[in-house]
Protein backbone atom coordinates (compact mmCIF):
# COMPACT_ATOMS: atom_id res chain seq x y z
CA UNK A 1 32.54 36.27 -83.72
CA UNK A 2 30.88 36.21 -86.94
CA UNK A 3 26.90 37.00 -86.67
CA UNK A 4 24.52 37.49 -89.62
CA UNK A 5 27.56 36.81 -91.91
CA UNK A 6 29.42 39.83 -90.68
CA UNK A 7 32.68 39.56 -88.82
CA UNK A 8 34.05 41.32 -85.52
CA UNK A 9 37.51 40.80 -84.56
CA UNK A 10 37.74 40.57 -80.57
CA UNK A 11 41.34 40.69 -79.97
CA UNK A 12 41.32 44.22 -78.74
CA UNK A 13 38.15 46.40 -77.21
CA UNK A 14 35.68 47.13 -79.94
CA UNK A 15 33.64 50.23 -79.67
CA UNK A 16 29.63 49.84 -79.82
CA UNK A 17 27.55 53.24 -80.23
CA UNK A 18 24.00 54.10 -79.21
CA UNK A 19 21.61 55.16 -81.22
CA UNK A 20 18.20 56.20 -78.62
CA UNK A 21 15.19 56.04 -80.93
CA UNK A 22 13.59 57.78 -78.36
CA UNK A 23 12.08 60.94 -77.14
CA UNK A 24 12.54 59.98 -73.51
CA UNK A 25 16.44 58.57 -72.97
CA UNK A 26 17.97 59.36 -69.68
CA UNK A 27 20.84 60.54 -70.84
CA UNK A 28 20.77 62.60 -74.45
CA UNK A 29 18.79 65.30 -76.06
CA UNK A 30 16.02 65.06 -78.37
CA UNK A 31 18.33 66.70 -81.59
CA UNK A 32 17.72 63.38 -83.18
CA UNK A 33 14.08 63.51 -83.29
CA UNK A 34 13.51 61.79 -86.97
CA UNK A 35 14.90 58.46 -88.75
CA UNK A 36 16.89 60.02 -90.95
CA UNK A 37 18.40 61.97 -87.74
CA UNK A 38 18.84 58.65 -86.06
CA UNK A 39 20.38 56.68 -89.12
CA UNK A 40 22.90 59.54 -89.75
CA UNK A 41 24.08 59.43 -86.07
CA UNK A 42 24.57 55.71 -86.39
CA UNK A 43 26.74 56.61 -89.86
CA UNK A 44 28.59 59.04 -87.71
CA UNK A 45 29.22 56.99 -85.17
CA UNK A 46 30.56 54.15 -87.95
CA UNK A 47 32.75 56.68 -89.32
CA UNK A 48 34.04 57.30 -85.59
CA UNK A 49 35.18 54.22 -85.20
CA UNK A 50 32.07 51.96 -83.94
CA UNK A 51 32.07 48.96 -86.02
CA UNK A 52 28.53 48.07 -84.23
CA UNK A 53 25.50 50.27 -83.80
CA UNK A 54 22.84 49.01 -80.61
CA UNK A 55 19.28 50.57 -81.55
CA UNK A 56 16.69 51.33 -78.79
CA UNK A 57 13.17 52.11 -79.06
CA UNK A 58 12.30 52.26 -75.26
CA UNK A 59 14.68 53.89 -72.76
CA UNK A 60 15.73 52.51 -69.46
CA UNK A 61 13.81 55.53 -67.52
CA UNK A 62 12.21 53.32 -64.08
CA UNK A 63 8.58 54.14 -62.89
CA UNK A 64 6.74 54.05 -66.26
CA UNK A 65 5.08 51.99 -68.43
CA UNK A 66 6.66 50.10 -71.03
CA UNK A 67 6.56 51.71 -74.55
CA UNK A 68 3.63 49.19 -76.49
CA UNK A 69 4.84 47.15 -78.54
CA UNK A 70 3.61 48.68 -81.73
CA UNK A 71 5.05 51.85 -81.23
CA UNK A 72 8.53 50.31 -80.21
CA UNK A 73 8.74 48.79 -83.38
CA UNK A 74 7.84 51.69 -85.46
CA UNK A 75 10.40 52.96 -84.03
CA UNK A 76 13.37 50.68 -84.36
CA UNK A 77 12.27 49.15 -87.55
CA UNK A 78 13.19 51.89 -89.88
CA UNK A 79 16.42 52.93 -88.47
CA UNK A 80 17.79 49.64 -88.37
CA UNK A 81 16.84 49.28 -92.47
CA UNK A 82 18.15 52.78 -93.13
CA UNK A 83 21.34 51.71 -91.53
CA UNK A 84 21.61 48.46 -92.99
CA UNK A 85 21.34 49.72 -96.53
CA UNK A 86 23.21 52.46 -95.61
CA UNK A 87 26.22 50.13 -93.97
CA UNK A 88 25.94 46.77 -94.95
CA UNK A 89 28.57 45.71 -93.10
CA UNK A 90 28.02 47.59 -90.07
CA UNK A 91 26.63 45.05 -86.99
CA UNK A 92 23.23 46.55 -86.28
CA UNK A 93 22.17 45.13 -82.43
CA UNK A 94 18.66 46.14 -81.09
CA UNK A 95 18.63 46.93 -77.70
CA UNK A 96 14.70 44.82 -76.68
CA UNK A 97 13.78 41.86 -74.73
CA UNK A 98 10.11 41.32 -76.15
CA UNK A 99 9.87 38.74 -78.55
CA UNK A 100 7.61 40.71 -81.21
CA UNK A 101 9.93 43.43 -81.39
CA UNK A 102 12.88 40.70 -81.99
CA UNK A 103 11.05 39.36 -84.78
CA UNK A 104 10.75 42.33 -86.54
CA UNK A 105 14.12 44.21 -85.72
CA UNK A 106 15.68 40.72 -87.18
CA UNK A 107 13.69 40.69 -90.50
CA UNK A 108 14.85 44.07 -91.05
CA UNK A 109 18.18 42.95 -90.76
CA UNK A 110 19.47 42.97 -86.99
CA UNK A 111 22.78 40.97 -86.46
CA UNK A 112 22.83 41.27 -82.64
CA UNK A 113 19.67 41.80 -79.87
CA UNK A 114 21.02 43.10 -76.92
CA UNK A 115 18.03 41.83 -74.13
CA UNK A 116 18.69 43.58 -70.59
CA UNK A 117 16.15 41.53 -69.37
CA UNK A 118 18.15 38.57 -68.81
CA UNK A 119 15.72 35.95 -71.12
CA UNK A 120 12.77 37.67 -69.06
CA UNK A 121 10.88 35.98 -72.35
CA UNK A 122 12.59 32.36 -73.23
CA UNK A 123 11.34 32.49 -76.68
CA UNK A 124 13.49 35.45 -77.64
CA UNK A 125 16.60 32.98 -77.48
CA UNK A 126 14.80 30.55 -80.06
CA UNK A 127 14.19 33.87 -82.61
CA UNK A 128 17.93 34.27 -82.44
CA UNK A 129 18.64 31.19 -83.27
CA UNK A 130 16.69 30.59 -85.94
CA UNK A 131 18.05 33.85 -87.76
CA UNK A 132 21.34 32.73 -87.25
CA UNK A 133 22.24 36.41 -85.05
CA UNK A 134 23.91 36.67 -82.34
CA UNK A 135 22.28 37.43 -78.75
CA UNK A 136 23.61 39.75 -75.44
CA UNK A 137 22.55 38.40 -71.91
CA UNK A 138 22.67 40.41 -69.15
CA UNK A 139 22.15 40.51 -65.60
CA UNK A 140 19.48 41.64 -63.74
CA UNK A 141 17.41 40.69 -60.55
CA UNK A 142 14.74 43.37 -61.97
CA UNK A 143 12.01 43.70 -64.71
CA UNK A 144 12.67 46.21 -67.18
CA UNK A 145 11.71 49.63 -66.17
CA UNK A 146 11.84 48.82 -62.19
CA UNK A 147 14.12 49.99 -60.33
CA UNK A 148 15.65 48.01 -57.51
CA UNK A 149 18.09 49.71 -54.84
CA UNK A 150 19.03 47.31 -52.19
CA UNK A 151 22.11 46.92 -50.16
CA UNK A 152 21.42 43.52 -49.12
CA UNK A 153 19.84 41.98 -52.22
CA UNK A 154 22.84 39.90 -52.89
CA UNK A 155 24.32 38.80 -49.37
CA UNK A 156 22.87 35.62 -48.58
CA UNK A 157 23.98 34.35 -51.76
CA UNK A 158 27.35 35.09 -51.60
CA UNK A 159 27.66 38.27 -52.90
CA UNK A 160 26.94 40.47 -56.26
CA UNK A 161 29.67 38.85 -58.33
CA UNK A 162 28.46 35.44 -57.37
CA UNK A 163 25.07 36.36 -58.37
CA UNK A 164 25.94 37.78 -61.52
CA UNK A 165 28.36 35.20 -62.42
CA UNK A 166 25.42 32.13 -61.48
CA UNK A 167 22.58 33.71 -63.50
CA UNK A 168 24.63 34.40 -66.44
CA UNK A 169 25.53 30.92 -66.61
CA UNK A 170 22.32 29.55 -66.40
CA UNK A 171 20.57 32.35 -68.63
CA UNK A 172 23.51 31.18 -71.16
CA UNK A 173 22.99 27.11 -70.68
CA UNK A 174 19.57 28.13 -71.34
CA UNK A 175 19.91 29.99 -74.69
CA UNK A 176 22.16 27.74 -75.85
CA UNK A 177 19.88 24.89 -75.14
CA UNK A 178 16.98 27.20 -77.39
CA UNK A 179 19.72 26.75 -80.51
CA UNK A 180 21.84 29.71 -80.11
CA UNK A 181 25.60 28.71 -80.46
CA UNK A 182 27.51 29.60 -77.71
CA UNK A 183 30.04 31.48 -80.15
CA UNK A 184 27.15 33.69 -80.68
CA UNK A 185 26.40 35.01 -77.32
CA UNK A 186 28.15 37.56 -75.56
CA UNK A 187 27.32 38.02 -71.32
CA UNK A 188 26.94 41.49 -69.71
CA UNK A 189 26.97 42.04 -66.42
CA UNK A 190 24.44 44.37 -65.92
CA UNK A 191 26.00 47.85 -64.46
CA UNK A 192 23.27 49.74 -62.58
CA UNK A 193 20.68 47.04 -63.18
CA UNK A 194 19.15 46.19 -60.02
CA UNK A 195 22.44 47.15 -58.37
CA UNK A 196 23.49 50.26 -56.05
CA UNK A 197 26.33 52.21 -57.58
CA UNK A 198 28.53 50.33 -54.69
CA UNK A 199 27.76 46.93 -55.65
CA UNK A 200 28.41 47.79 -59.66
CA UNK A 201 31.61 49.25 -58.82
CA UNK A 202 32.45 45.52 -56.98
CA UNK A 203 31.06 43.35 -60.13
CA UNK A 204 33.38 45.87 -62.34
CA UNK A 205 36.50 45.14 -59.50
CA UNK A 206 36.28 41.44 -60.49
CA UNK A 207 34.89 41.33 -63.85
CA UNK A 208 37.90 38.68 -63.88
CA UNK A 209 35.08 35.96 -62.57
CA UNK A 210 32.88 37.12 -65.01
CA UNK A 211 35.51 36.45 -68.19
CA UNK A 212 36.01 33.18 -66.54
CA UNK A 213 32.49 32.08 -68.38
CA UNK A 214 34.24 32.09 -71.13
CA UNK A 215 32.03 34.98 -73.41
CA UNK A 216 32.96 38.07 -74.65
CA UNK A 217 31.78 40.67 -72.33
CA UNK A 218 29.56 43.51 -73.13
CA UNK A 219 30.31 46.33 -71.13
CA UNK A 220 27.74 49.48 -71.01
CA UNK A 221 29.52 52.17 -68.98
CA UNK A 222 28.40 55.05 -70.54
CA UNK A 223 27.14 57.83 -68.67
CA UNK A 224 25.38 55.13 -65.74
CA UNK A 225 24.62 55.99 -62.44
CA UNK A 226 27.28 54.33 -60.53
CA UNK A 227 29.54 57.48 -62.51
CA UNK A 228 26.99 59.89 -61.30
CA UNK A 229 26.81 58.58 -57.76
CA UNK A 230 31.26 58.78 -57.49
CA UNK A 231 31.53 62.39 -59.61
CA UNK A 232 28.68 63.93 -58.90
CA UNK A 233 28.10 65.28 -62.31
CA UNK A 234 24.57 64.68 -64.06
CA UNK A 235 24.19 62.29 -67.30
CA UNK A 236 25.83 64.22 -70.12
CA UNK A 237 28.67 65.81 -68.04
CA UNK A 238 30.26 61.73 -67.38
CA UNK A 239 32.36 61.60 -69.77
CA UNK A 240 35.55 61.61 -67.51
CA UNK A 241 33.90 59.47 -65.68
CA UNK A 242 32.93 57.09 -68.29
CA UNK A 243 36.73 57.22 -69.69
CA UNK A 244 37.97 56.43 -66.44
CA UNK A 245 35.50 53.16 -66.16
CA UNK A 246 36.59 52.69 -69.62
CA UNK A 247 40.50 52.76 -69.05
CA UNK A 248 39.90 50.10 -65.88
CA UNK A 249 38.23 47.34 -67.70
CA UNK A 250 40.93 47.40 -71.42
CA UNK A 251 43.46 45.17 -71.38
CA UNK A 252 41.45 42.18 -72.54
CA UNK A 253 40.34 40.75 -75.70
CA UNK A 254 36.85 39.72 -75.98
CA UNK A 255 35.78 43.50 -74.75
CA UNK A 256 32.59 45.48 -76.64
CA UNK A 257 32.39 48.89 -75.24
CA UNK A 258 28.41 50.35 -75.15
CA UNK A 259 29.50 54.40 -75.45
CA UNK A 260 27.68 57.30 -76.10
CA UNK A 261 30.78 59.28 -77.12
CA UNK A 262 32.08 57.03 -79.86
CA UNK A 263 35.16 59.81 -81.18
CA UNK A 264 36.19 59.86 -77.20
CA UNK A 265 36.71 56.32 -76.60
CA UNK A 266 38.46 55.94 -79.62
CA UNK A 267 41.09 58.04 -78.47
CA UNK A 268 40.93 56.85 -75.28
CA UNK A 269 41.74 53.45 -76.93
CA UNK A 270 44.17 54.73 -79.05
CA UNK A 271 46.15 55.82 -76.29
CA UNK A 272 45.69 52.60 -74.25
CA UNK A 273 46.78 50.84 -77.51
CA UNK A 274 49.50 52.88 -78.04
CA UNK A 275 50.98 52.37 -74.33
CA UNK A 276 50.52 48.65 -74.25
CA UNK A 277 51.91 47.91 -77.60
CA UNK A 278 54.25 51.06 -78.98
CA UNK A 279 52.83 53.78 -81.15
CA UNK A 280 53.78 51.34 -84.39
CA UNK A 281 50.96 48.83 -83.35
C-alpha cells in the first residue's frame, strides 16, 4: 500500500503501535500525560519496530460521553505533528470516526484514520479521499462508546462471521464509491466490538472469510476482552494472551498488527519468521 506518499510492504505482518492521547484508556497508565510524552512513545515504538503509529484522543471506555470534539482534537493534533516532523516517514493513523477531527488530524499530516465506527459518519470516507490517505473500516453493530453483549445478536443472520463479512463489504463498496481507492482501505473485523468474547474468538477462527474480501486486515488484539474473558488476567497482565492471539492469525501477508507491546511482538514475529522461513530469512 502506499498512503500519503509513504510505502508499507504487506508481504509479512507489520507491527502498528498505540499511542492513547488520553487520560482515561482502558488499558495503560497515565506516565504519558504530555505531548512530548506521547510523541516520544510513538519514536520508541518506531525504533521497536512499528513502522505505523495509530493516535487516539478518546478511549474505547463504554457508558460515557464522548470526548467533545474540541478537546479530541487538541489532543491528537499535536502529537500527530510532533511525530510527523519527528518521523517523516513513519505512517501516522488516527484512531476517530467524527469527521471534524478527520479534517484536522489529516491537515496535520495523518496518512491513515482508523474509524471503529464502521462509516457511522459517510462523509469521513469523502475527507479521505480527497487527501489522498488511506482509511480502516471496521465492524461494529454498536455506536462508539456503547457497549453491546448479546449472544444472539448475530443468529438470524447467519452467524457473526457472516455479519462481519456482509457489512464490511458494503461499508467498503460504500467508501469506495465516496473516492477512496480500494488499494487504500484496509477492513477490520472488529474484536470485542459489539461482540461477546465467544463470538470474537469465532470471527478470529475464520478470519479466512474475512481475507476473502480481498483487503489487508487490521487486526487489534492487544490486551481486548475476549483475552481477559479466556486468562483471566486484567488489561496490562495480557500479554501472553495477546502473543498467543498474535501467533494464531501470522502466516499471511496483508496482516497489520494493533499492539501495545511493540518490542514483544517483534520477537514474537521474529520467531514466527524465523520458523517459517530459516533463521537466514
Amino acid at each position: 500500500m502506499t498512503v500519503r506518499g509513504r510505502d508499507l510492504d504487506l508481504a509479512e505482518p507489520v507491527l502498528m503501535g498505540i499511542v492513547n492521547a488520553t487520560p482515561d484508556s482502558f488499558s495503560d497508565r497515565r506516565e504519558h500525560a504530555t505531548t512530548a510524552d506521547r510523541v516520544a512513545l510513538g519514536l520508541e515504538q518506531v525504533a521497536q519496530g512499528a513502522p505505523i503509529v495509530d493516535v487516539g484522543g478518546q478511549s474505547g471506555i463504554t457508558g460515557v460521553p464522548e470526548v467533545p470534539v474540541d478537546e479530541e482534537i487538541a489532543r491528537v493534533v499535536p502529537v500527530v505533528a510532533g511525530l510527523c516532523a519527528a518521523a517523516p516517514d513513519v505512517v501516522v493513523s488516527v484512531d476517530t470516526y467524527r469527521p471534524a477531527v478527520v479534517e484536522a488530524v489529516l491537515a496535520a499530516g495523518a496518512a491513515i484514520v482508523n474509524d471503529v465506527s464502521g462509516l457511522l459518519h459517510p462523509e469521513v470516507a469523502g475527507l479521505v479521499a480527497d487527501a489522498g490517505a488511506g482509511l480502516v473500516i471496521m465492524h461494529t453493530r454498536s455506536r462508539p462508546k456503547h457497549k453491546v453483549l448479546d449472544d444472539g445478536l448475530y443468529a438470524p443472520a447467519g452467524g457473526v462471521v457472516a455479519d462481519v463479512v456482509g457489512f464490511l463489504r458494503r461499508r467498503l463498496d460504500a467508501a469506495v464509491a465516496a473516492g477512496v481507492p480500494a488499494e487504500a482501505t484496509i477492513l477490520d473485523p472488529g474484536p470485542d466490538f459489539a461482540k461477546t468474547p465467544a463470538q470474537t474468538v469465532e470471527v478470529l477462527r475464520h478470519l479466512d472469510q474475512v481475507r476473502a474480501v480481498g483487503r489487508p486486515l487490521l487486526l487489534a488484539l492487544s490486551r481486548k476482552d475476549f483475552i481477559g474473558a479466556v486468562t483471566g488476567r486484567p488489561p496490562r497482565r495480557r500479554l501472553g494472551g495477546t502473543l498467543a492471539a498474535v501467533g494464531h492469525v501470522l502466516g499471511h501477508p496483508g496482516t497489520i498488527l494493533r499492539v501495545h507491546d511493540v518490542a514483544g511482538s517483534r520477537q514474537a514475529l521474529a520467531v514466527w519468521r524465523a520458523s517459517v522461513f530459516g533463521t537466514e530469512n
